[in-house]
N, C-alpha and C. Protein backbone atom coordinates (compact mmCIF):
# COMPACT_ATOMS: atom_id res chain seq x y z
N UNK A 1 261.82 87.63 -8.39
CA UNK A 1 260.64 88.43 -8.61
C UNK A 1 260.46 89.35 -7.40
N UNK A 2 260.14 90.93 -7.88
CA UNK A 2 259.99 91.72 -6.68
C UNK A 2 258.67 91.44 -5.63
N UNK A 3 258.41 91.70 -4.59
CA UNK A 3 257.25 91.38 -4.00
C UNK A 3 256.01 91.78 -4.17
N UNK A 4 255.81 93.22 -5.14
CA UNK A 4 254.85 93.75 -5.74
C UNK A 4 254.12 92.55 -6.98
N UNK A 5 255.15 92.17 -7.64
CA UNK A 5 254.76 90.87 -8.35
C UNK A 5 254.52 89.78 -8.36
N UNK A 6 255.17 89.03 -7.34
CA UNK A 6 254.38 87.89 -6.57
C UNK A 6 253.04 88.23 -5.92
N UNK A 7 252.80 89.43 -4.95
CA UNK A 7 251.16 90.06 -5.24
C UNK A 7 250.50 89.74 -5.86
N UNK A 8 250.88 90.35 -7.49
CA UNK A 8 250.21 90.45 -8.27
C UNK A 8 249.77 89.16 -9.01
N UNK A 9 250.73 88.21 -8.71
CA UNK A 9 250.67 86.46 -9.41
C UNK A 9 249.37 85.94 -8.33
N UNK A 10 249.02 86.25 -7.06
CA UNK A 10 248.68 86.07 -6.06
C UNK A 10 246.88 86.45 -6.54
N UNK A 11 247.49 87.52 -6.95
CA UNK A 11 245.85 88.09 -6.92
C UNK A 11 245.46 87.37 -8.12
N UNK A 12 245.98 87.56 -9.60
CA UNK A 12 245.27 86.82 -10.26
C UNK A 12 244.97 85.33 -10.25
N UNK A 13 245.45 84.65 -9.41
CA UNK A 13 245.44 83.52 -9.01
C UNK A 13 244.10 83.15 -8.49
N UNK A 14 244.13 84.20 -7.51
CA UNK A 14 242.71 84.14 -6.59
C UNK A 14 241.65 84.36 -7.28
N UNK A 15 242.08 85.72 -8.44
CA UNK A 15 240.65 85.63 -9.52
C UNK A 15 240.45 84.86 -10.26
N UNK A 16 241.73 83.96 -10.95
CA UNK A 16 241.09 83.26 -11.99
C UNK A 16 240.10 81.68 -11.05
N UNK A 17 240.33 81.79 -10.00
CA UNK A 17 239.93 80.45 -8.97
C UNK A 17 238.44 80.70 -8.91
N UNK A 18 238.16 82.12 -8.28
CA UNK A 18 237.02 82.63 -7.84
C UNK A 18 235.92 82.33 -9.53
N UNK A 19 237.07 82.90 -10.74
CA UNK A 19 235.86 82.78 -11.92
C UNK A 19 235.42 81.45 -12.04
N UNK A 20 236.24 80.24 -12.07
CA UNK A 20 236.09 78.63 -12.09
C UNK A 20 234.91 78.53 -11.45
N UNK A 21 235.08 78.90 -10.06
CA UNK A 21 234.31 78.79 -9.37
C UNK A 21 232.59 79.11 -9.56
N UNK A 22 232.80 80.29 -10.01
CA UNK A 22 231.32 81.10 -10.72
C UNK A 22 231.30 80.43 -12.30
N UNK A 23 231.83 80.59 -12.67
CA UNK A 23 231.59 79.61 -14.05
C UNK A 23 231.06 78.13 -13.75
N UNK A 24 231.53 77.67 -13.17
CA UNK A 24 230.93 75.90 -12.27
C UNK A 24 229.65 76.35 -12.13
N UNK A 25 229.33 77.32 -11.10
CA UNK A 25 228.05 77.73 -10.28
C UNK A 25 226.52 77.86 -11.34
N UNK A 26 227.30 78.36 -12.12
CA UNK A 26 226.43 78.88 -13.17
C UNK A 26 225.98 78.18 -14.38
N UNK A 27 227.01 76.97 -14.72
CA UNK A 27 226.39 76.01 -15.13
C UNK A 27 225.77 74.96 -15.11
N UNK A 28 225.79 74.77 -13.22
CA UNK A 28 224.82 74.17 -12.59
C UNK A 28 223.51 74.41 -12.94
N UNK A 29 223.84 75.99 -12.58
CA UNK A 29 222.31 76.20 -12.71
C UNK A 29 221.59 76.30 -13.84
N UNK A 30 222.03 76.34 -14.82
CA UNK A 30 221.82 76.76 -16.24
C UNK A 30 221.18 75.30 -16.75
N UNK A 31 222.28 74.03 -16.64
CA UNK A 31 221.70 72.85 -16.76
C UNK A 31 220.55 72.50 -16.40
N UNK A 32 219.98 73.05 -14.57
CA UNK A 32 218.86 72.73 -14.47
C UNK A 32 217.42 73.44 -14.48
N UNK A 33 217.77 74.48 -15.93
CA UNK A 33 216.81 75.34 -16.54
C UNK A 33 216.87 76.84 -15.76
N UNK A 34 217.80 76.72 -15.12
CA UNK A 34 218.30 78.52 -14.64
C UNK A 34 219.07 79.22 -15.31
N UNK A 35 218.99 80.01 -16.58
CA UNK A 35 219.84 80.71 -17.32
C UNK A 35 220.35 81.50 -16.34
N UNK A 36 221.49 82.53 -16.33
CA UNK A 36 222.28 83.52 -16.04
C UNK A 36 221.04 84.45 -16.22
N UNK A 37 220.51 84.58 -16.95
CA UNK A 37 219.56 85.97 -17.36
C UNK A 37 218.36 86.14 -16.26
N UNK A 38 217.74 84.77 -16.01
CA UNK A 38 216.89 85.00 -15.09
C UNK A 38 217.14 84.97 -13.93
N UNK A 39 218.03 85.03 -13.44
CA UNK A 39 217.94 84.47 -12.19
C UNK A 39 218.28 86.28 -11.31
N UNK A 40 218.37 87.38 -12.33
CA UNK A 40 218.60 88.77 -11.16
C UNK A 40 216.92 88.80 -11.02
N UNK A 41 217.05 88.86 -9.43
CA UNK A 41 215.59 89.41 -9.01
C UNK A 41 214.93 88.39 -8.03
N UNK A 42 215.51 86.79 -8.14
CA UNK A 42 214.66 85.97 -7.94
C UNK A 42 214.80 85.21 -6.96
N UNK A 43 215.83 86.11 -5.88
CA UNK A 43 216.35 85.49 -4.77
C UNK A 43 214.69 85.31 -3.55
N UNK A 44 214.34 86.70 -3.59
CA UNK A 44 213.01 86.29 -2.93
C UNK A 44 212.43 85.32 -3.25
N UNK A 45 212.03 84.99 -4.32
CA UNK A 45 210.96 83.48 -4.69
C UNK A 45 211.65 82.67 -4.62
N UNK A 46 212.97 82.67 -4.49
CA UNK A 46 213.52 81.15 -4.15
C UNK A 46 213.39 80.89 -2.65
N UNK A 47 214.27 81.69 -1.89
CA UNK A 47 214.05 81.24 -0.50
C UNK A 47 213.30 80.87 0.24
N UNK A 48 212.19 81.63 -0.20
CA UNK A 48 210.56 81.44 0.09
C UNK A 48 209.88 79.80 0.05
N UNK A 49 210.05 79.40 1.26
CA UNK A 49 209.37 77.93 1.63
C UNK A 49 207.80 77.86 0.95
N UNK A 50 207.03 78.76 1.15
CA UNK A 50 205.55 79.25 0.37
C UNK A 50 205.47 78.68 -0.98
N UNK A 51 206.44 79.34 -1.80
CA UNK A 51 206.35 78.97 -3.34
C UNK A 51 207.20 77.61 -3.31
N UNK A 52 206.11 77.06 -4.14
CA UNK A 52 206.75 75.33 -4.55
C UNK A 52 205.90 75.29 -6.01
N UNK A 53 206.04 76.47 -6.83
CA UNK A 53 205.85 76.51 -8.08
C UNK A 53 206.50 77.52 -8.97
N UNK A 54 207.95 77.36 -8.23
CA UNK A 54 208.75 78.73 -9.05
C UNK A 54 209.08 77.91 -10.80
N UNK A 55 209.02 78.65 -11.63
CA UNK A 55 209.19 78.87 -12.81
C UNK A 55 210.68 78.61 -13.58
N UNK A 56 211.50 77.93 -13.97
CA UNK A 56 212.86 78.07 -14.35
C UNK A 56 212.48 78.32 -16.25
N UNK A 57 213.65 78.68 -17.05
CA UNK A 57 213.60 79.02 -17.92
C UNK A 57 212.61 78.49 -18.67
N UNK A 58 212.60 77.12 -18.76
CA UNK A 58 211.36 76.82 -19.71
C UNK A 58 210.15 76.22 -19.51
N UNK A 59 209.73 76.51 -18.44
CA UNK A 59 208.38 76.26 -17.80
C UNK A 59 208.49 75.38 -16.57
N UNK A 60 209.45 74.46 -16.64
CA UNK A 60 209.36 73.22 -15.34
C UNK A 60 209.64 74.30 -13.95
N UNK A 61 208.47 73.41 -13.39
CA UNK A 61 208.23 74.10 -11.76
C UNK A 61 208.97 73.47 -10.64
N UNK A 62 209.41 74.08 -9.13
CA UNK A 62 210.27 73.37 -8.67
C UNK A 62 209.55 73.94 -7.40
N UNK A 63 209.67 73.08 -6.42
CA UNK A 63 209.51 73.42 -5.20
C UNK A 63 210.39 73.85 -4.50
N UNK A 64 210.45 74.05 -3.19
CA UNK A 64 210.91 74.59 -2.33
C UNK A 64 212.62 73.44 -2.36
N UNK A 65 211.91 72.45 -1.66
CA UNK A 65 213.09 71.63 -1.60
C UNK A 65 213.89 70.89 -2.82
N UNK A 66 213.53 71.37 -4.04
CA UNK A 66 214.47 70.57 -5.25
C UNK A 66 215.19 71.91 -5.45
N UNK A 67 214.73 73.36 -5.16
CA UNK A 67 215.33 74.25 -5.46
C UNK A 67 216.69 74.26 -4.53
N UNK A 68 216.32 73.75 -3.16
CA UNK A 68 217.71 73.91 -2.04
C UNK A 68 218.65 72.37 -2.75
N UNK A 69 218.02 71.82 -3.20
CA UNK A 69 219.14 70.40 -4.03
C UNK A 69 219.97 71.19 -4.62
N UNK A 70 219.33 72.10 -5.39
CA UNK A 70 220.05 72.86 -6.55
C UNK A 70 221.36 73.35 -6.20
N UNK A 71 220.89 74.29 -5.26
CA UNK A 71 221.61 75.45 -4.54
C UNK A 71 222.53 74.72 -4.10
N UNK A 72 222.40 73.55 -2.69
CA UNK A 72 223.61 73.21 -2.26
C UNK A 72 224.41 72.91 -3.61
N UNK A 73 224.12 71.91 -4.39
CA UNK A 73 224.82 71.54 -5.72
C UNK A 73 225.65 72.46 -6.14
N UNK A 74 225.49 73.39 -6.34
CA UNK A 74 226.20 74.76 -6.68
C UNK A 74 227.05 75.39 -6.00
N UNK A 75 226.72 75.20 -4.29
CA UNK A 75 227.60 75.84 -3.71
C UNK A 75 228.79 74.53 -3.74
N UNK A 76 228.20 73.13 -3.79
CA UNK A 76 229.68 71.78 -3.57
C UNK A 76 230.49 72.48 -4.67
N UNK A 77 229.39 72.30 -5.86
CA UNK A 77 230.91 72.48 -7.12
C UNK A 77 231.22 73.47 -7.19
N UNK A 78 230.98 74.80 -6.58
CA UNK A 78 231.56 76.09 -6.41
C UNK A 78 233.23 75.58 -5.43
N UNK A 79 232.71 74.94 -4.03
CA UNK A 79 233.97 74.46 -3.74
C UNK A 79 235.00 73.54 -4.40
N UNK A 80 234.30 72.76 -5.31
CA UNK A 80 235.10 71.92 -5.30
C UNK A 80 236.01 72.62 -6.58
N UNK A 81 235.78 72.86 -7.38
CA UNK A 81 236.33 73.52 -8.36
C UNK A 81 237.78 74.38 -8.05
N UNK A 82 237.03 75.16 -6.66
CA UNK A 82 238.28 75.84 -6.28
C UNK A 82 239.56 75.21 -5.78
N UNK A 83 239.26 73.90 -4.96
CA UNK A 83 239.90 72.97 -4.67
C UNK A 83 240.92 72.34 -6.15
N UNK A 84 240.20 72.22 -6.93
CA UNK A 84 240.66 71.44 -8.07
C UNK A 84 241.91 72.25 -8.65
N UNK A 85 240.93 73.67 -8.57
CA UNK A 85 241.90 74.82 -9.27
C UNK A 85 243.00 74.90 -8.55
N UNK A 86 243.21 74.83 -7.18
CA UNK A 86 244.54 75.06 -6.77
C UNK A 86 245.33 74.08 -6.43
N UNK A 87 245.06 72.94 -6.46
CA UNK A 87 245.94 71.45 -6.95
C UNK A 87 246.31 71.86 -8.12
N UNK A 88 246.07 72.23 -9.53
CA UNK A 88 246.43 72.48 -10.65
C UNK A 88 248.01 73.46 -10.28
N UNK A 89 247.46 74.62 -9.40
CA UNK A 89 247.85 75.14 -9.08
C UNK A 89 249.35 75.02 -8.34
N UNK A 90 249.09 74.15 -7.73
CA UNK A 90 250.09 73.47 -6.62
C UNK A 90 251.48 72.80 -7.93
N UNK A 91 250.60 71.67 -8.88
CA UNK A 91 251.67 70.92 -9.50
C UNK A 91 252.28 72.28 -10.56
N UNK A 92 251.85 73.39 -10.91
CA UNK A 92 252.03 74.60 -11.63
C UNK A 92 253.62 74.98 -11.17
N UNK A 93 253.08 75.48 -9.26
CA UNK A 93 254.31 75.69 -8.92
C UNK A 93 255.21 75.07 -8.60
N UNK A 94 255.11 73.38 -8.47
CA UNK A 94 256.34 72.43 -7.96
C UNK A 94 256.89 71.81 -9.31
N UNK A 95 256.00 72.23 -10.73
CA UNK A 95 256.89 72.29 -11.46
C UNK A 95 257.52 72.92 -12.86
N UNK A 96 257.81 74.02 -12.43
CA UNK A 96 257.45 75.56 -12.91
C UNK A 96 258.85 75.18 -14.05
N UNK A 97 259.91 74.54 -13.55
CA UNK A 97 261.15 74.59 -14.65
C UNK A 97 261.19 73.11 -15.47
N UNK A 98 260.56 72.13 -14.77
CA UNK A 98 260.74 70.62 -15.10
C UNK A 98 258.97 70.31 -15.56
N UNK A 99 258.91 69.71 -16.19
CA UNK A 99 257.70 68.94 -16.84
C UNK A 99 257.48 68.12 -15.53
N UNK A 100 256.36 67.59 -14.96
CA UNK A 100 255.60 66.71 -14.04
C UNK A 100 256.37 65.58 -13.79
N UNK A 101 256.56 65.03 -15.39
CA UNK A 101 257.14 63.14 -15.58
C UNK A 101 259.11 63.52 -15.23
N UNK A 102 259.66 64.63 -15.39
CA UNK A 102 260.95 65.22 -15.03
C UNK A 102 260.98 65.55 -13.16
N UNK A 103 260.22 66.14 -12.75
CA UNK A 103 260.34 66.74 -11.51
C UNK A 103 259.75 65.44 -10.48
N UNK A 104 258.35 64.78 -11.08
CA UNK A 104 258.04 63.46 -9.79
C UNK A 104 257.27 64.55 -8.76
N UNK A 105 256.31 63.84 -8.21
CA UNK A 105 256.04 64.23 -6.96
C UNK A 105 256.05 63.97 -5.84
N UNK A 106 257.25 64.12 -5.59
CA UNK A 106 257.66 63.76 -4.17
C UNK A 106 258.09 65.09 -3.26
């Protein structure tokens, strides 16, 4: 493979990791009544220690500190995902000609 194309295996690699990643993020939040839809705009009222009656999609209120539960939550499985994704990744390339139970991991 020329080196322009290993690049290019490179980059989509990195994007499809990065989407896992935002796809994870987002269904964190979604689960705990944060749709995708609401959440442009609402970075001020979150950060904001003051409000401990922000609003999520269907009425339940959250304070300050269940909202930072959230957040870290989102940012772990944002990492961890990516982690996951490139172990996938890893056995992908060690065994690109042989099946897993053929090649062994050693």
């Amino acid at each position: 493979m020329r080196r322009g194309g290993q690049a290019l295996v490179c980059l989509l690699a990195g994007m499809l990791q990065a989407l896992g990643g935002f796809f994870t993020y987002f269904v964190i939040l979604a689960e705990n009544g944060f749709l995708p839809s609401t959440l442009l705009g609402i970075r001020i009222l979150w950060d904001s220690r003051d409000v401990n009656d922000l609003e999520d999609t269907y009425g339940q209120q959250w304070t300050y500190e269940q909202r930072k539960i959230v957040e870290f939550t989102c940012h772990t499985s944002f990492f961890v995902s990516i982690v996951v994704v490139q172990w996938a990744d890893l056995i992908i390339c060690k065994t690109r000609r042989n099946s897993v139970f053929q090649q062994g991991m050693k």
